[in-house]
N, C-alpha and C. Protein backbone atom coordinates (compact mmCIF):
# COMPACT_ATOMS: atom_id res chain seq x y z
N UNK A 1 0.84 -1.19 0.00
CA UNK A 1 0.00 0.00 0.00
C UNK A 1 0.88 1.24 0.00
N UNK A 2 0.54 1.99 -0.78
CA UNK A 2 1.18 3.60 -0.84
C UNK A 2 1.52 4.18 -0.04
N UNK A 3 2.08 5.06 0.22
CA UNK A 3 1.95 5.91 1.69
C UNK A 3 0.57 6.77 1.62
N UNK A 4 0.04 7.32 0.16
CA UNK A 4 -0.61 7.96 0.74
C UNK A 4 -1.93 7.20 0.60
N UNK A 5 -2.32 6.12 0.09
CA UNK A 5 -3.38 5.51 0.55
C UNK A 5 -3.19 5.13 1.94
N UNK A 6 -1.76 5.05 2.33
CA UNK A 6 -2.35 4.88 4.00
C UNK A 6 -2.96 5.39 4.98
N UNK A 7 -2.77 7.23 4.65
CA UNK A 7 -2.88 8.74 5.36
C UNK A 7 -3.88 8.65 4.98
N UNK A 8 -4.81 8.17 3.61
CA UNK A 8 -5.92 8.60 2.87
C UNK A 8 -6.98 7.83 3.56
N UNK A 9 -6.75 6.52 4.00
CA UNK A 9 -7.62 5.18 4.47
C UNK A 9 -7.44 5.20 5.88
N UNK A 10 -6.20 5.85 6.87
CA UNK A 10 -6.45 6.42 8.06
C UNK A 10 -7.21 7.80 8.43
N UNK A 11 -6.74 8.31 7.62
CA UNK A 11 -8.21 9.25 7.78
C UNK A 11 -9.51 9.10 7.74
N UNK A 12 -9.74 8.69 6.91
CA UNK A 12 -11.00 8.13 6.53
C UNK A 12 -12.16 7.18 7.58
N UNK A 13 -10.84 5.92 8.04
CA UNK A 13 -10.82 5.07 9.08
C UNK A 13 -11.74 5.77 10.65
N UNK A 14 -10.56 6.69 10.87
CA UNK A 14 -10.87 7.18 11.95
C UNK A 14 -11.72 8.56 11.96
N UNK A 15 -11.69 8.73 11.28
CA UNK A 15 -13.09 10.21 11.16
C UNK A 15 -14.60 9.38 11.21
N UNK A 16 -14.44 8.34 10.88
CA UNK A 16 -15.98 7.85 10.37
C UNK A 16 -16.27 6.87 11.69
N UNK A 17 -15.07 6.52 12.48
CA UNK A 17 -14.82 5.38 13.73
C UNK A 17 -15.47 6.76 15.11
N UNK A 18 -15.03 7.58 14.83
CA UNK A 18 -15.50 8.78 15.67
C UNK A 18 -16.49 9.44 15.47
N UNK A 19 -16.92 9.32 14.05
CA UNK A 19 -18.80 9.89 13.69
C UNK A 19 -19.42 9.01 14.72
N UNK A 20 -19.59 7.34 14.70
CA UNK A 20 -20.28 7.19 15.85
C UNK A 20 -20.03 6.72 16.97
N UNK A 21 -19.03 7.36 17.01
CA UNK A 21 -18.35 6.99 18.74
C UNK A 21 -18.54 8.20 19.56
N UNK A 22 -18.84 9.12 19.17
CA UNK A 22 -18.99 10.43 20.44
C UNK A 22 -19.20 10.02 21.50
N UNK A 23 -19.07 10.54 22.95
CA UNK A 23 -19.16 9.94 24.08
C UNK A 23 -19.11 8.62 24.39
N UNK A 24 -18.79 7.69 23.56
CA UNK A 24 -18.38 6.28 23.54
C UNK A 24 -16.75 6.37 24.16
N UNK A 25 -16.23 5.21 24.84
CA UNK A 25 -15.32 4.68 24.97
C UNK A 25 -13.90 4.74 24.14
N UNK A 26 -12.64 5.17 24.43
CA UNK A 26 -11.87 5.30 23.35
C UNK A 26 -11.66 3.75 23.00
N UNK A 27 -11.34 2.92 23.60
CA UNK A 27 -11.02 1.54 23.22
C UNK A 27 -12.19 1.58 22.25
N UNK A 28 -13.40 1.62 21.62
CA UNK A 28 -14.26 1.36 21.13
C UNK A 28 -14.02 2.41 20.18
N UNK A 29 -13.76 3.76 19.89
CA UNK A 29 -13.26 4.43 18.57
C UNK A 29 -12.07 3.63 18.18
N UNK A 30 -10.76 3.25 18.52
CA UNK A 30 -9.66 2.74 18.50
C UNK A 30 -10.06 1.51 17.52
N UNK A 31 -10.84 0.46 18.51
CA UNK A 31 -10.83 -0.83 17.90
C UNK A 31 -11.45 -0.33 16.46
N UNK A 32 -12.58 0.44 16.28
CA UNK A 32 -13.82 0.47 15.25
C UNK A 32 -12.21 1.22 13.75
N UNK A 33 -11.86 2.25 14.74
CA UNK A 33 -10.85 2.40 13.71
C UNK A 33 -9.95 1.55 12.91
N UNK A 34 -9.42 0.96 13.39
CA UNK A 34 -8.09 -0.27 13.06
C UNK A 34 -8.65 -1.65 12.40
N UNK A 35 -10.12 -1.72 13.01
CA UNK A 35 -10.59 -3.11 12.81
C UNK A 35 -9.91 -4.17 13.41
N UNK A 36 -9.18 -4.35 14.45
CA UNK A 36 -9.02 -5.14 15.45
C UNK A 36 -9.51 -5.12 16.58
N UNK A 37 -9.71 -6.38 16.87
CA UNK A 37 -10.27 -6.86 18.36
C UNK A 37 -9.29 -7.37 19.49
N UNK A 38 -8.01 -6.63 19.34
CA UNK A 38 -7.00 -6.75 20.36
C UNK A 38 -7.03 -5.09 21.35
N UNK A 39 -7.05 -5.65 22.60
CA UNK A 39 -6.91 -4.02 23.16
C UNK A 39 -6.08 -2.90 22.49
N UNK A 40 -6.93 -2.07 22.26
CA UNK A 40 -6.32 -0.58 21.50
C UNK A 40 -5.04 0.04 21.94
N UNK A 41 -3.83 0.34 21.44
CA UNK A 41 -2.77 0.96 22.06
C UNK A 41 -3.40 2.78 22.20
N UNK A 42 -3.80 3.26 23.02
CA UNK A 42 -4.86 4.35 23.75
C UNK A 42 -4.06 5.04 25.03
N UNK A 43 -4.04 6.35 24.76
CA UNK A 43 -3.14 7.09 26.33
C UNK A 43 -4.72 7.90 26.99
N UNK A 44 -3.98 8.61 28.02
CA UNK A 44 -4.80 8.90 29.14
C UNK A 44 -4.75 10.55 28.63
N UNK A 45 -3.43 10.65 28.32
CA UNK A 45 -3.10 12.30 28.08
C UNK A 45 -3.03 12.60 26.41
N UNK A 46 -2.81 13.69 26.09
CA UNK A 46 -3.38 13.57 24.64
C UNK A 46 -1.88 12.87 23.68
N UNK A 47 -2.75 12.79 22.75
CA UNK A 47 -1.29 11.68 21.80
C UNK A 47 -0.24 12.68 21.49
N UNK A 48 0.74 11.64 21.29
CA UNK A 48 2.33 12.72 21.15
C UNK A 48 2.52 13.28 19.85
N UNK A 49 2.74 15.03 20.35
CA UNK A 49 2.93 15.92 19.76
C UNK A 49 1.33 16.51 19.48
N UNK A 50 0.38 16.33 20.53
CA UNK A 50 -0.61 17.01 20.68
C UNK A 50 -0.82 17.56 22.45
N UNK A 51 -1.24 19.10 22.47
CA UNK A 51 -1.40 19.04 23.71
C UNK A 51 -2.89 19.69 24.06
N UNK A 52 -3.40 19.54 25.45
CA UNK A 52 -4.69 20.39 25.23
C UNK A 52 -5.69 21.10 24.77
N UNK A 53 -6.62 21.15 24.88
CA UNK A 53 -6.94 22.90 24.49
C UNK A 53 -6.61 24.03 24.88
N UNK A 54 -6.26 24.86 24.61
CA UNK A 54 -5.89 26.15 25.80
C UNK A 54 -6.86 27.17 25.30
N UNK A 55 -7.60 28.02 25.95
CA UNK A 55 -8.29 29.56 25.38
C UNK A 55 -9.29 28.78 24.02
N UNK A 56 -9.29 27.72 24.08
CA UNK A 56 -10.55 27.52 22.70
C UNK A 56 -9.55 27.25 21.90
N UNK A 57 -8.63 27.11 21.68
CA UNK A 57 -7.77 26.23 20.55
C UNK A 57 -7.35 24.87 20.93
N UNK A 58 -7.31 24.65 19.51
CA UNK A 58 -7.15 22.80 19.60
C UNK A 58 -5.44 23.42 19.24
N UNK A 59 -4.48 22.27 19.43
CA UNK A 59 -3.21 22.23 19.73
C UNK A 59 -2.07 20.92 18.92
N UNK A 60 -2.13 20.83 17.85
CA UNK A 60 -1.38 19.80 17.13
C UNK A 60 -0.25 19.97 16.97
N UNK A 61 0.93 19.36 16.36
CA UNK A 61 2.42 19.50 16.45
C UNK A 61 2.56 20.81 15.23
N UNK A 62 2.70 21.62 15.62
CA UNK A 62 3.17 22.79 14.62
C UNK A 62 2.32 23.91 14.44
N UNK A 63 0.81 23.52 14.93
CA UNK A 63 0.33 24.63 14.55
C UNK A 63 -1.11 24.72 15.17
N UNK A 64 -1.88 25.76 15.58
CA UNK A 64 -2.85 25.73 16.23
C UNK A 64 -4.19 26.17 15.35
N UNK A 65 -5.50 25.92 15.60
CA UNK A 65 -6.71 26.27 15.59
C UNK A 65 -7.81 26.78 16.23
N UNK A 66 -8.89 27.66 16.19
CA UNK A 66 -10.04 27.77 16.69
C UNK A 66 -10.83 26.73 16.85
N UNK A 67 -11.26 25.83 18.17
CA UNK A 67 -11.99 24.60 18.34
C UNK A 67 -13.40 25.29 18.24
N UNK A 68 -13.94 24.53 17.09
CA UNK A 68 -15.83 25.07 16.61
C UNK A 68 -16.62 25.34 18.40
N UNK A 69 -17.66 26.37 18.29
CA UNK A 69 -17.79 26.16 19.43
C UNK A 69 -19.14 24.83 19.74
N UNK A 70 -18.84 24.32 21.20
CA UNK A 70 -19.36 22.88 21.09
C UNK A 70 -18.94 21.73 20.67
N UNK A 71 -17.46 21.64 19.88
CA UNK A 71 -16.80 21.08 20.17
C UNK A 71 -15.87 20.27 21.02
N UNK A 72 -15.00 19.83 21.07
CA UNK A 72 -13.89 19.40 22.38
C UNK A 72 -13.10 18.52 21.49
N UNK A 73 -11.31 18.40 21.43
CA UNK A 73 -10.36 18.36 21.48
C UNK A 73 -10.38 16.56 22.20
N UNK A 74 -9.90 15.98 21.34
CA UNK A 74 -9.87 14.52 22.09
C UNK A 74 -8.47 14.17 22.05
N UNK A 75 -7.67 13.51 23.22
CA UNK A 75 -6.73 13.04 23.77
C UNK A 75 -6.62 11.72 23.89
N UNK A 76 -7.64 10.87 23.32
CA UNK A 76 -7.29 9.27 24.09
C UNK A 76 -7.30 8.96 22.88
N UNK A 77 -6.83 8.73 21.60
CA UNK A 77 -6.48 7.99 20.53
C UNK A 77 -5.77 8.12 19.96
N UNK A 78 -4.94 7.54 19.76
CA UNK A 78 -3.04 7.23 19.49
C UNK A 78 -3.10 6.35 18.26
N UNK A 79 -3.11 6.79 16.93
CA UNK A 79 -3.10 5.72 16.09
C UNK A 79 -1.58 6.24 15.49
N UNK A 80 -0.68 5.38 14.75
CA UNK A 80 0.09 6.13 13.85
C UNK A 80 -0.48 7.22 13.01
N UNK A 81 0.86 8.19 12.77
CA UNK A 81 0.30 9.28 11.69
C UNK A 81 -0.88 10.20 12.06
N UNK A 82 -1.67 9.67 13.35
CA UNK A 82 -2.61 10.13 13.56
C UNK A 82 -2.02 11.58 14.46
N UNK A 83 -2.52 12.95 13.93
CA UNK A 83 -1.65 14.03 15.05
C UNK A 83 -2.80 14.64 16.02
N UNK A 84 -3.84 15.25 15.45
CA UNK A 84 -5.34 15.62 16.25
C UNK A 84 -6.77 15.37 15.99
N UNK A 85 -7.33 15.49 17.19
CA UNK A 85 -9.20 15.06 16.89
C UNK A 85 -9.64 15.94 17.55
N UNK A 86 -10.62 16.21 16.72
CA UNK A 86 -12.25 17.32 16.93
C UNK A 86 -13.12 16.90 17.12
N UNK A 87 -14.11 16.15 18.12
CA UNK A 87 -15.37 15.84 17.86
C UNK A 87 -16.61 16.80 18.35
N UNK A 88 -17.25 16.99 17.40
CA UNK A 88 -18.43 17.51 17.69
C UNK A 88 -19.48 16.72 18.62
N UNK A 89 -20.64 17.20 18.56
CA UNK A 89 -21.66 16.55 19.32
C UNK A 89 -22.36 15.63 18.69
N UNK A 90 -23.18 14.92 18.85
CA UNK A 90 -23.88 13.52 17.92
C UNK A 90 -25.21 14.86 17.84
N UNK A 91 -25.87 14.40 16.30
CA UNK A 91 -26.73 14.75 15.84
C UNK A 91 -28.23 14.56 16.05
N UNK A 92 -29.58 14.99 15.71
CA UNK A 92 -30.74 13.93 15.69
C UNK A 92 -30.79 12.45 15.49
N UNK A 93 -29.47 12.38 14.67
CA UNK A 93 -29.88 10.74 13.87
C UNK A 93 -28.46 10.18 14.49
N UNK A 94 -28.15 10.33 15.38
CA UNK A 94 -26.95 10.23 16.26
C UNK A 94 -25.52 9.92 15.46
N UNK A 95 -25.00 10.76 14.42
CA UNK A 95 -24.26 11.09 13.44
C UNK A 95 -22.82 12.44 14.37
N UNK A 96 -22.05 12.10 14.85
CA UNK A 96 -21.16 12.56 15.00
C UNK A 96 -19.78 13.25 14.36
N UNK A 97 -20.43 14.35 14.02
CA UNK A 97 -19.42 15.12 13.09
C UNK A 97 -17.78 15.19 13.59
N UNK A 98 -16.68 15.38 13.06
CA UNK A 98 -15.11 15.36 13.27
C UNK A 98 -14.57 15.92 12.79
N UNK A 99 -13.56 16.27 13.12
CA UNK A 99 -12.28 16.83 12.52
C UNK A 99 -10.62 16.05 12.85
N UNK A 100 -10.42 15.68 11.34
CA UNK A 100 -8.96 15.24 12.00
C UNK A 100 -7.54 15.64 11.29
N UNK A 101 -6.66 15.66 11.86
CA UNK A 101 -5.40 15.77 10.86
C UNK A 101 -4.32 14.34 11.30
N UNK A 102 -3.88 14.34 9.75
CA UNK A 102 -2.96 12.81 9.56
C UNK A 102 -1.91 13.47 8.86
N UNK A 103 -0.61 13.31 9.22
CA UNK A 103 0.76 13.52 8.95
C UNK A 103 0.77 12.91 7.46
N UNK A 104 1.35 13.73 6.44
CA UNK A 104 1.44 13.74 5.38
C UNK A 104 3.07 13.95 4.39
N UNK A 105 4.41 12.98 4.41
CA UNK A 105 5.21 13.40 3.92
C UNK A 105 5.09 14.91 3.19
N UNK A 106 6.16 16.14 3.19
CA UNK A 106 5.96 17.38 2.84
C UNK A 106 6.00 17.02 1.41
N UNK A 107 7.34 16.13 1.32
CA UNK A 107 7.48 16.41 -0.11
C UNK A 107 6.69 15.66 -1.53
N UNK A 108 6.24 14.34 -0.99
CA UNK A 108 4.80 13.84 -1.55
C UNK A 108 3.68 14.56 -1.99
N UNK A 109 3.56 15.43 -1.05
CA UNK A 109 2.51 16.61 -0.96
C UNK A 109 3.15 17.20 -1.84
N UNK A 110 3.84 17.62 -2.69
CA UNK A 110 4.56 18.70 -3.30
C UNK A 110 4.63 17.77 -4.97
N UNK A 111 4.69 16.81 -4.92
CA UNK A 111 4.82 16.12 -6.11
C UNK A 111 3.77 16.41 -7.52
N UNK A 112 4.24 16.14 -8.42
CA UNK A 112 3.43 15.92 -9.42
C UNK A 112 2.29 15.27 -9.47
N UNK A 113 1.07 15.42 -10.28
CA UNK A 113 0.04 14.69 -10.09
C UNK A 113 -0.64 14.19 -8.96
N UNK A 114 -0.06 14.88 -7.71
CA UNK A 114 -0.71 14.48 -6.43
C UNK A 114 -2.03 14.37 -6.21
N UNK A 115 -3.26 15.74 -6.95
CA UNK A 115 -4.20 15.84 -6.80
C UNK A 115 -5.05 14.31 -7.34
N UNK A 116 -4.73 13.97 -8.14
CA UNK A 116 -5.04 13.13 -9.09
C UNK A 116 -4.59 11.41 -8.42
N UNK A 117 -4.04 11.55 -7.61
CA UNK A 117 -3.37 10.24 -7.35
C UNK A 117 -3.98 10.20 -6.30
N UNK A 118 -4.23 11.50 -4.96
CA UNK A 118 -5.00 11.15 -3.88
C UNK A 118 -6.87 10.69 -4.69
N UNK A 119 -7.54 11.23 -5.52
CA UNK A 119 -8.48 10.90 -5.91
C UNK A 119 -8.78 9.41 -6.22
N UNK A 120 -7.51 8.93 -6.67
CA UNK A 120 -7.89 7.47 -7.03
C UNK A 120 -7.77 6.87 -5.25
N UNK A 121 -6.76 7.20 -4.91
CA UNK A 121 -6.65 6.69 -3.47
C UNK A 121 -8.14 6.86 -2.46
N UNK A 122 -8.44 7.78 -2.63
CA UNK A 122 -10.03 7.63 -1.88
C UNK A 122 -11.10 7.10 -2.82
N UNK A 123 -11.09 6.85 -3.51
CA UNK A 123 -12.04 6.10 -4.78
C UNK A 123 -11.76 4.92 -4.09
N UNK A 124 -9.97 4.01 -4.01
CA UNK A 124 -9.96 2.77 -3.31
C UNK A 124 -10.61 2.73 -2.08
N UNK A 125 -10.47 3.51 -1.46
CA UNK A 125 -10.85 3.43 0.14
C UNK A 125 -12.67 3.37 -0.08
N UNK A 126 -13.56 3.79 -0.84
CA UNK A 126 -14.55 2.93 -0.96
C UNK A 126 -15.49 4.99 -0.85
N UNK A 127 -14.49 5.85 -1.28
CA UNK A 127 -15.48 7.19 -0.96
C UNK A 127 -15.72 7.42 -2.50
N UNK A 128 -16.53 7.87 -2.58
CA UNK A 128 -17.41 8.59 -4.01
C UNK A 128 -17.66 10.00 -4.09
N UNK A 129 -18.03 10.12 -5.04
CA UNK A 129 -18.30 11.46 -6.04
C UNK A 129 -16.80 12.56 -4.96
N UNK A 130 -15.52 12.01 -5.40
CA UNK A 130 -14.46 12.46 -5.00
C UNK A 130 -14.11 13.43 -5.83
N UNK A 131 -14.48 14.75 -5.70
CA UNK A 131 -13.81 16.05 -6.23
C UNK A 131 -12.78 16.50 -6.13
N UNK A 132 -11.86 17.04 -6.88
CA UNK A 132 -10.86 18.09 -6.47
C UNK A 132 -11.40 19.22 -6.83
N UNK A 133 -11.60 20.17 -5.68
CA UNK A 133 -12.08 21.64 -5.95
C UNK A 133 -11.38 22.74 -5.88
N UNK A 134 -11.59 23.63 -6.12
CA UNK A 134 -10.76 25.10 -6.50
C UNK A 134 -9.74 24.79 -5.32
N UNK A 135 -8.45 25.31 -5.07
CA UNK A 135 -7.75 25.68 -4.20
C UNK A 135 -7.70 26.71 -2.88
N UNK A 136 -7.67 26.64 -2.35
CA UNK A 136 -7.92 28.16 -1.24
C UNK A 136 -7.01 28.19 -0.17
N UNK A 137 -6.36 29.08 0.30
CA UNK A 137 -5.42 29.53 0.90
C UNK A 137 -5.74 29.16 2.60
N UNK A 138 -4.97 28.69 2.97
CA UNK A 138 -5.20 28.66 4.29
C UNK A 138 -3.36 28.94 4.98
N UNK A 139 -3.93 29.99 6.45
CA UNK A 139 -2.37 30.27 6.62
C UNK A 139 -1.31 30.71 5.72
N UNK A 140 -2.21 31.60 4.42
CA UNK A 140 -1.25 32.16 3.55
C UNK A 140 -0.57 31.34 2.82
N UNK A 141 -0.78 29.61 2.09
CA UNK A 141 -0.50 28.85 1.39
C UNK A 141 -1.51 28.82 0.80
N UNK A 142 -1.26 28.12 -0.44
CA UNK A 142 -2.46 27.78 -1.78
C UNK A 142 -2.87 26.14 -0.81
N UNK A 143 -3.57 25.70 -0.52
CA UNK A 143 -4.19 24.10 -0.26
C UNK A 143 -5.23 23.65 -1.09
N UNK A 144 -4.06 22.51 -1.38
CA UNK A 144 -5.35 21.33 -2.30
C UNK A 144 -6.83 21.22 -1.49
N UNK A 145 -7.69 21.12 -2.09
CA UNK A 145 -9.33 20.74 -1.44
C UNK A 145 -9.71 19.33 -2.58
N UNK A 146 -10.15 18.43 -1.49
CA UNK A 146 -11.01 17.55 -2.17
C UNK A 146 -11.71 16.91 -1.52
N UNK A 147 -13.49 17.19 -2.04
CA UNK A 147 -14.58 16.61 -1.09
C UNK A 147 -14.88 15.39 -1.57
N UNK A 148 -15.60 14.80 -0.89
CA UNK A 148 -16.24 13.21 -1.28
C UNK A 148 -17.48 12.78 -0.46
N UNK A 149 -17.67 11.55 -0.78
CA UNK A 149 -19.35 10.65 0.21
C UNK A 149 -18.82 9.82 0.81
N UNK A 150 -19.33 9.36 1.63
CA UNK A 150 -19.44 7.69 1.96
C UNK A 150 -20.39 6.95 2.73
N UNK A 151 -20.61 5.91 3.20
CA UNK A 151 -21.07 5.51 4.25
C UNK A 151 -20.87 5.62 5.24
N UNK A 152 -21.74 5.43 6.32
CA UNK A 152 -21.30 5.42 7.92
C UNK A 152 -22.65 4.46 8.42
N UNK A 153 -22.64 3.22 8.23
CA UNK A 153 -24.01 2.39 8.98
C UNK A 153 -25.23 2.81 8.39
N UNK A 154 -25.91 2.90 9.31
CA UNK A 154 -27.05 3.55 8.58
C UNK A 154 -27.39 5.62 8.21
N UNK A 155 -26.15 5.98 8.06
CA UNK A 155 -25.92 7.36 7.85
C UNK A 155 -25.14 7.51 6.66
N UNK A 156 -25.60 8.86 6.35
CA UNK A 156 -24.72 9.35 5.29
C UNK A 156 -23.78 10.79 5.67
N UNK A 157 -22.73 10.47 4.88
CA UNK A 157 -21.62 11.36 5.35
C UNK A 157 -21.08 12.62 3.93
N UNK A 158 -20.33 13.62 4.47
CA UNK A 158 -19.37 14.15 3.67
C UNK A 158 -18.04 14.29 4.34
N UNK A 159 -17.61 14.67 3.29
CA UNK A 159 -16.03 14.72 3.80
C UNK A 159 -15.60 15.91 3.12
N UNK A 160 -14.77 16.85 3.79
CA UNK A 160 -14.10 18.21 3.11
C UNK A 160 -12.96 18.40 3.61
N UNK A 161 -11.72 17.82 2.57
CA UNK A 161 -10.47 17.72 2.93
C UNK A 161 -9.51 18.29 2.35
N UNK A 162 -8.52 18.74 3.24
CA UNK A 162 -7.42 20.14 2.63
C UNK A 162 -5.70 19.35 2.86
N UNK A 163 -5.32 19.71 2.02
CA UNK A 163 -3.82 19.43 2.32
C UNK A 163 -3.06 20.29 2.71
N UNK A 164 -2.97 20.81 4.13
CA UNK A 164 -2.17 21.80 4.55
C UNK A 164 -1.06 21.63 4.58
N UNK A 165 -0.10 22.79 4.18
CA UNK A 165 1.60 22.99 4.56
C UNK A 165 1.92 24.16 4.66
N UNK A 166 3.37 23.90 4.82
CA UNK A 166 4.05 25.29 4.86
C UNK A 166 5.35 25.46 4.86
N UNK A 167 5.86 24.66 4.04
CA UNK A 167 7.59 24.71 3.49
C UNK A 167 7.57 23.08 3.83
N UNK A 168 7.08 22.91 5.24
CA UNK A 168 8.03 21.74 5.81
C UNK A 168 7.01 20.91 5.92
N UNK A 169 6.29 21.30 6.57
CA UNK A 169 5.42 20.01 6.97
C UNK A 169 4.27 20.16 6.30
N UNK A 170 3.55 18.54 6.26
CA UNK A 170 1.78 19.04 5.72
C UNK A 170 1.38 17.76 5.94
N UNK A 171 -0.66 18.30 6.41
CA UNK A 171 -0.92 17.48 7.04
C UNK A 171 -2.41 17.63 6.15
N UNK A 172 -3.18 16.38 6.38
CA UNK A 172 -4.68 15.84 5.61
C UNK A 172 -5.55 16.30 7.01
N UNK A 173 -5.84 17.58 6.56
CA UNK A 173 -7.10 18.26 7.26
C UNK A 173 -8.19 17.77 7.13
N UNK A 174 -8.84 16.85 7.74
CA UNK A 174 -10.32 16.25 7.00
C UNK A 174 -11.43 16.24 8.32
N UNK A 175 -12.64 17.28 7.66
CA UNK A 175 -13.97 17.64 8.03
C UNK A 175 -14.64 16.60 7.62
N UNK A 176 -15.71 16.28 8.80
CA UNK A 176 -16.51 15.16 8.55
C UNK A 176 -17.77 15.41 8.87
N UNK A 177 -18.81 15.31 8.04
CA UNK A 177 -20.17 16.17 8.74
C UNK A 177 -21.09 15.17 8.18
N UNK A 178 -22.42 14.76 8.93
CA UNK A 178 -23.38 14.15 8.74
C UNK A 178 -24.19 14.70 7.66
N UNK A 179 -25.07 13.74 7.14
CA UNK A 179 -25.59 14.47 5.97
C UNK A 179 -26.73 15.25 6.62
N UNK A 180 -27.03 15.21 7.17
CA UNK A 180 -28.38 16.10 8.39
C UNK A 180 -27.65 17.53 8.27
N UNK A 181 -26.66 17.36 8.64
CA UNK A 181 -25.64 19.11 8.97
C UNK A 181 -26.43 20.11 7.68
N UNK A 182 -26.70 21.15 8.43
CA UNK A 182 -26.98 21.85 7.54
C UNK A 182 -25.74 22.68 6.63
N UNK A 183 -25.83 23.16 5.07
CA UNK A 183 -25.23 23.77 4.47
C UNK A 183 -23.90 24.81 5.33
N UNK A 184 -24.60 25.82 6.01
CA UNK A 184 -24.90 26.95 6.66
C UNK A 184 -23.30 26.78 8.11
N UNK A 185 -24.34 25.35 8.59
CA UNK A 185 -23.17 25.53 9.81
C UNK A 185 -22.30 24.26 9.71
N UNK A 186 -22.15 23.77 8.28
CA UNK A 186 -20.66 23.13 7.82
C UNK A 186 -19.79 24.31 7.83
N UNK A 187 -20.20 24.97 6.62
CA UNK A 187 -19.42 26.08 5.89
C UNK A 187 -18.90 26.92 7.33
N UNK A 188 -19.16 27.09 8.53
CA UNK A 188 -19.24 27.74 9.81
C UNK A 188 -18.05 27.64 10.57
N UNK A 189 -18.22 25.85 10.43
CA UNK A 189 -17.07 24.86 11.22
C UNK A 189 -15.89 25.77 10.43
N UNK A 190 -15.68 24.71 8.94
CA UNK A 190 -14.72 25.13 7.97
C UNK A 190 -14.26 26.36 8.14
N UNK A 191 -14.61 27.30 8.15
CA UNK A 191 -14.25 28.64 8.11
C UNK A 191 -13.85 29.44 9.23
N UNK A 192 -14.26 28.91 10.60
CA UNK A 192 -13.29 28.81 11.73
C UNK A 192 -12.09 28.43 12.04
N UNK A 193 -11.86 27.36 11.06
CA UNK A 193 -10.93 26.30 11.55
C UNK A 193 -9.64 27.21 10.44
N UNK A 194 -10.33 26.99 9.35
CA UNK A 194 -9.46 27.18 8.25
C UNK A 194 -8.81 28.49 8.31
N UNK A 195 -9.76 29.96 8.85
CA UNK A 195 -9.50 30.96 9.28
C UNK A 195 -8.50 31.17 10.10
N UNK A 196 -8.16 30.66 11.09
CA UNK A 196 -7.88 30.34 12.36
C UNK A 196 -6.27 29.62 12.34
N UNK A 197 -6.19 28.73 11.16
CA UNK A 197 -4.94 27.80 11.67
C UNK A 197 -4.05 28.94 11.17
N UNK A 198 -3.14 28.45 12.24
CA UNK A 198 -1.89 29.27 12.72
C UNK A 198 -0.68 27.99 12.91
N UNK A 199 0.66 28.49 11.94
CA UNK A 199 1.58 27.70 12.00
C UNK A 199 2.75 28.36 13.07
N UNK A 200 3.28 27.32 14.09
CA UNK A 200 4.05 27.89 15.37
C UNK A 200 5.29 27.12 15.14
């Protein structure tokens, strides 16, 4: 497997393992993520090279954000590659929206045909009507955008995902919203977050 079908299918993995895990158990996001039924490797304090929230920001290795409000900043899931989690609140149809970022080689990210190669890579991972959309600046860089569908049980999902960098590092920003979410206060989340990130 690729590297970046790995970043592409861990993301994916665990954004959708945390749609319905909100207030659930981390061993139970962990396992649902990985698809094993061996106890989850899971910390108490947040995973390394993530720290708290402080003042309403979420806190990842390099760079910070505005946490949506009603949100909260999750600390107990340690997967590789995995750097931070956002979970929102569960929905009417108990659909738990997310936010995550997955460590992304810089210079992969920088390659030729990338846009085009992550598309087939989430096509494998089993997501549909996979767009690459206009570009938009976040933190004063140009970032790839590409949305998609998928399943989640008996729910339906989107996904709105950015490839952030900034010389050195870059990471798979990926928004996860129930299909219930209205238009209005997706675009809300996004534009907090995206507004907001700050490279330290």
């Amino acid at each position: 497997m690729s590297k970046m079908k790995k970043f592409a299918v861990l993301a994916i993995t665990v954004s959708f393992a945390l749609a319905g895990c909100s207030g659930s158990s981390s061993d139970e996001a962990t396992q649902s993520a990985t698809g094993s039924t061996q106890p989850p490797a899971v910390t108490e304090s947040p995973v390394e090279g993530e720290a708290p929230a402080v003042d309403g920001k979420a806190t990842g290795d390099g760079y910070t954000f505005e946490i949506p409000d009603g949100w909260e900043q999750r600390g107990d899931l340690a997967l590789p590659g995995l750097d931070l989690v956002v979970v929102g609140q569960k929905n009417d149809v108990g659909f738990a929206d997310n936010i995550t970022t997955v460590t992304i080689p810089y210079e992969e990210s920088q390659s030729t045909g990338f846009e085009e190669a992550s598309v087939k890579k989430f096509e494998a991972s089993g997501q549909t009507d996979v767009v690459v959309q206009e570009p938009v600046t976040i933190a004063g860089n140009e970032t790839i955008r590409i949305t998609s569908k998928g399943p989640k049980g008996d729910h339906d999902y989107d996904t709105d995902q950015y490839v952030v960098s900034n010389g050195e590092k870059a990471y798979l920003l990926a928004f996860v919203f129930g299909e219930a979410r209205p238009d209005a206060e997706r675009d809300a989340v996004v534009k907090s977050v995206t507004d907001s990130w700050t490279w330290s």
